[in-house]
C-alpha atoms as a PDB file:
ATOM      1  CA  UNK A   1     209.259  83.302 247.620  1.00  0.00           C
ATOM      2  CA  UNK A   2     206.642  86.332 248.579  1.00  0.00           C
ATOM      3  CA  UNK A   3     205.334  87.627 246.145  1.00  0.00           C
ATOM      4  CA  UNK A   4     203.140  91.298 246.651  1.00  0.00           C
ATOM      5  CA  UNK A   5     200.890  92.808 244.499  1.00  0.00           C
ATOM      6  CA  UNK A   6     200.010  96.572 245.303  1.00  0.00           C
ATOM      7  CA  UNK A   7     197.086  97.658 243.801  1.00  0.00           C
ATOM      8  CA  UNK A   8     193.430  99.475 244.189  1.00  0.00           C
ATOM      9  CA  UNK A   9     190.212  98.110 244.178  1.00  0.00           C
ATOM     10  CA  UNK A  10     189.023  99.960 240.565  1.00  0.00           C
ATOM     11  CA  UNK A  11     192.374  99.311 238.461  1.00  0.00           C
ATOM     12  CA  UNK A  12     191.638  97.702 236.039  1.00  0.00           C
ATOM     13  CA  UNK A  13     195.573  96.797 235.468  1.00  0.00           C
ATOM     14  CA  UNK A  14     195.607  95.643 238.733  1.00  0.00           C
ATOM     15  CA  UNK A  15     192.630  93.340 238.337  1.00  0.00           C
ATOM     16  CA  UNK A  16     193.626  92.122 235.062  1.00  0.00           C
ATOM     17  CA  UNK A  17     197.265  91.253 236.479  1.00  0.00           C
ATOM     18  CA  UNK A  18     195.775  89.188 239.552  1.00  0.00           C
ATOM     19  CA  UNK A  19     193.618  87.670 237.221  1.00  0.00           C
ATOM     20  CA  UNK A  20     196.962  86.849 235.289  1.00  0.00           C
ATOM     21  CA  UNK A  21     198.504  85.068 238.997  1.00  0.00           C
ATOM     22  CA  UNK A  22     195.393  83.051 239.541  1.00  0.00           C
ATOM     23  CA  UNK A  23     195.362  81.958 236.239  1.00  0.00           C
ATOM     24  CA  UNK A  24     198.995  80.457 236.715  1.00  0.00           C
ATOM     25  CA  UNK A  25     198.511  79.904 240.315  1.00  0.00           C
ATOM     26  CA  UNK A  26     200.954  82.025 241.701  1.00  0.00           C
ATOM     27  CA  UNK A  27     200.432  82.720 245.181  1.00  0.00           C
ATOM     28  CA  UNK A  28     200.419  86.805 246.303  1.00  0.00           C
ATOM     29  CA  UNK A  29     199.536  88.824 248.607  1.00  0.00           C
ATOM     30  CA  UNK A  30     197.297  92.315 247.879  1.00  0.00           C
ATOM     31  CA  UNK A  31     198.073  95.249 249.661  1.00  0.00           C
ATOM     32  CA  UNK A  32     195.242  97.784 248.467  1.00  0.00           C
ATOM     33  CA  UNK A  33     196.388 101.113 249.060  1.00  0.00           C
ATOM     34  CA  UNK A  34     192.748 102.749 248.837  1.00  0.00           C
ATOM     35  CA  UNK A  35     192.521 100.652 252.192  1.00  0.00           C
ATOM     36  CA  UNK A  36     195.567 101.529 253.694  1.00  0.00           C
ATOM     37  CA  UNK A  37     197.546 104.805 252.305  1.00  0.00           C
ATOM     38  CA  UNK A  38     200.706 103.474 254.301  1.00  0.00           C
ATOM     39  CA  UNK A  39     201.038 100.936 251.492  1.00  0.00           C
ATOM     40  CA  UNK A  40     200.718 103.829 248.962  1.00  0.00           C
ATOM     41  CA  UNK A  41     203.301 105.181 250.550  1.00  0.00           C
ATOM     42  CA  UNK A  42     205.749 101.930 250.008  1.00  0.00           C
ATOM     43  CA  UNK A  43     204.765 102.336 246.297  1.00  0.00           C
ATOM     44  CA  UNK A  44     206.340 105.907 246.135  1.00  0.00           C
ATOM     45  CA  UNK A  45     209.257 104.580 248.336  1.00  0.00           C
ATOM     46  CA  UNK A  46     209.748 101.532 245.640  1.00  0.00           C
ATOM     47  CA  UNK A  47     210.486 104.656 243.265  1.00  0.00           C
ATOM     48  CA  UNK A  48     206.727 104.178 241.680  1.00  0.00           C
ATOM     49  CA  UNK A  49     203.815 106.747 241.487  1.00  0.00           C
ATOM     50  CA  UNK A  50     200.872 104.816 240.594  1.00  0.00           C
ATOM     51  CA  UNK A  51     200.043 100.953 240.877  1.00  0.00           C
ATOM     52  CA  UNK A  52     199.876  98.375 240.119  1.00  0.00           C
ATOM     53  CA  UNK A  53     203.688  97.358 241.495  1.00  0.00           C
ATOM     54  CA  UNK A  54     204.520  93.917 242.171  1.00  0.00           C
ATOM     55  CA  UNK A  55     207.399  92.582 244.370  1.00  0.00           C
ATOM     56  CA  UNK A  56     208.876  89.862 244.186  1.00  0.00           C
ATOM     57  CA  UNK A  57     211.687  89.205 246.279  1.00  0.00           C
ATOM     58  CA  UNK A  58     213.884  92.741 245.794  1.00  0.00           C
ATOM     59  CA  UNK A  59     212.505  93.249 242.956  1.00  0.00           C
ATOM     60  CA  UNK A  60     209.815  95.744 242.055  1.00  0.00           C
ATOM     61  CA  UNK A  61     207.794  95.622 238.618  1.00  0.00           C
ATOM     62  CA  UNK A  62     205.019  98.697 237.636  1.00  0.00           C
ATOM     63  CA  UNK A  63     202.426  98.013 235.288  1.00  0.00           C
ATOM     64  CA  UNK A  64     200.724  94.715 233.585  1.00  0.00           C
ATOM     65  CA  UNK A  65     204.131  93.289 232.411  1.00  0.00           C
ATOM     66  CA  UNK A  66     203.429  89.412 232.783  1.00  0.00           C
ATOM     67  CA  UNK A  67     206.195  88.633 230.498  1.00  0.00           C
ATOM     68  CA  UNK A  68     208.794  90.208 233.286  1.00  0.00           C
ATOM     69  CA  UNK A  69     206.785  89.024 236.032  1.00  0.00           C
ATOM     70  CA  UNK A  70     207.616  85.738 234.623  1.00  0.00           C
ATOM     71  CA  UNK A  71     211.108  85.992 234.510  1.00  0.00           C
ATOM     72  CA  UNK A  72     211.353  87.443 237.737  1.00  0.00           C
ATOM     73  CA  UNK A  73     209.818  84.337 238.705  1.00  0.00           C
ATOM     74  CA  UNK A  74     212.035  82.210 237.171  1.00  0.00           C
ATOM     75  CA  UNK A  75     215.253  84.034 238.214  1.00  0.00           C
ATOM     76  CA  UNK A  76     214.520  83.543 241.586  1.00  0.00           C
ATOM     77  CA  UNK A  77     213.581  79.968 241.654  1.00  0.00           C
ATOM     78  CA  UNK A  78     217.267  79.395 240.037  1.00  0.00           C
END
């Protein structure tokens, strides 16, 4: 299962929430749309203005929401 985290390099959400993957060593990938604005542009097409967004699977989740993130998780391991 990928799992995406879009984000920019002074968030402090977004830092805080990889922090939060490492932590329980769930493997992501970081698209950094100050790097590339073509990934900024997936945000706004995910229905999202700002970051950070993670995806998991179909599923898109704004904001520092571990609890959900979680879940997500969990749904689609089942």
């Amino acid at each position: 299962m990928k799992v995406i985290v879009y984000s920019r390099p002074h968030c402090i959400e977004c830092n805080v929430l990889k922090r939060f993957l490492n932590d329980y060593k769930i493997e992501y990938e970081v698209r950094d749309c100050a790097e590339n604005p073509a990934f900024l542009e997936d945000v706004k097409k995910l229905g999202f203005l700002g970051v950070p967004v993670t995806v998991i699977g179909d599923t898109a989740i704004q904001g520092l929401k571990p609890d959900a993130i979680l879940e997500e998780l969990k749904k689609q391991k089942a």
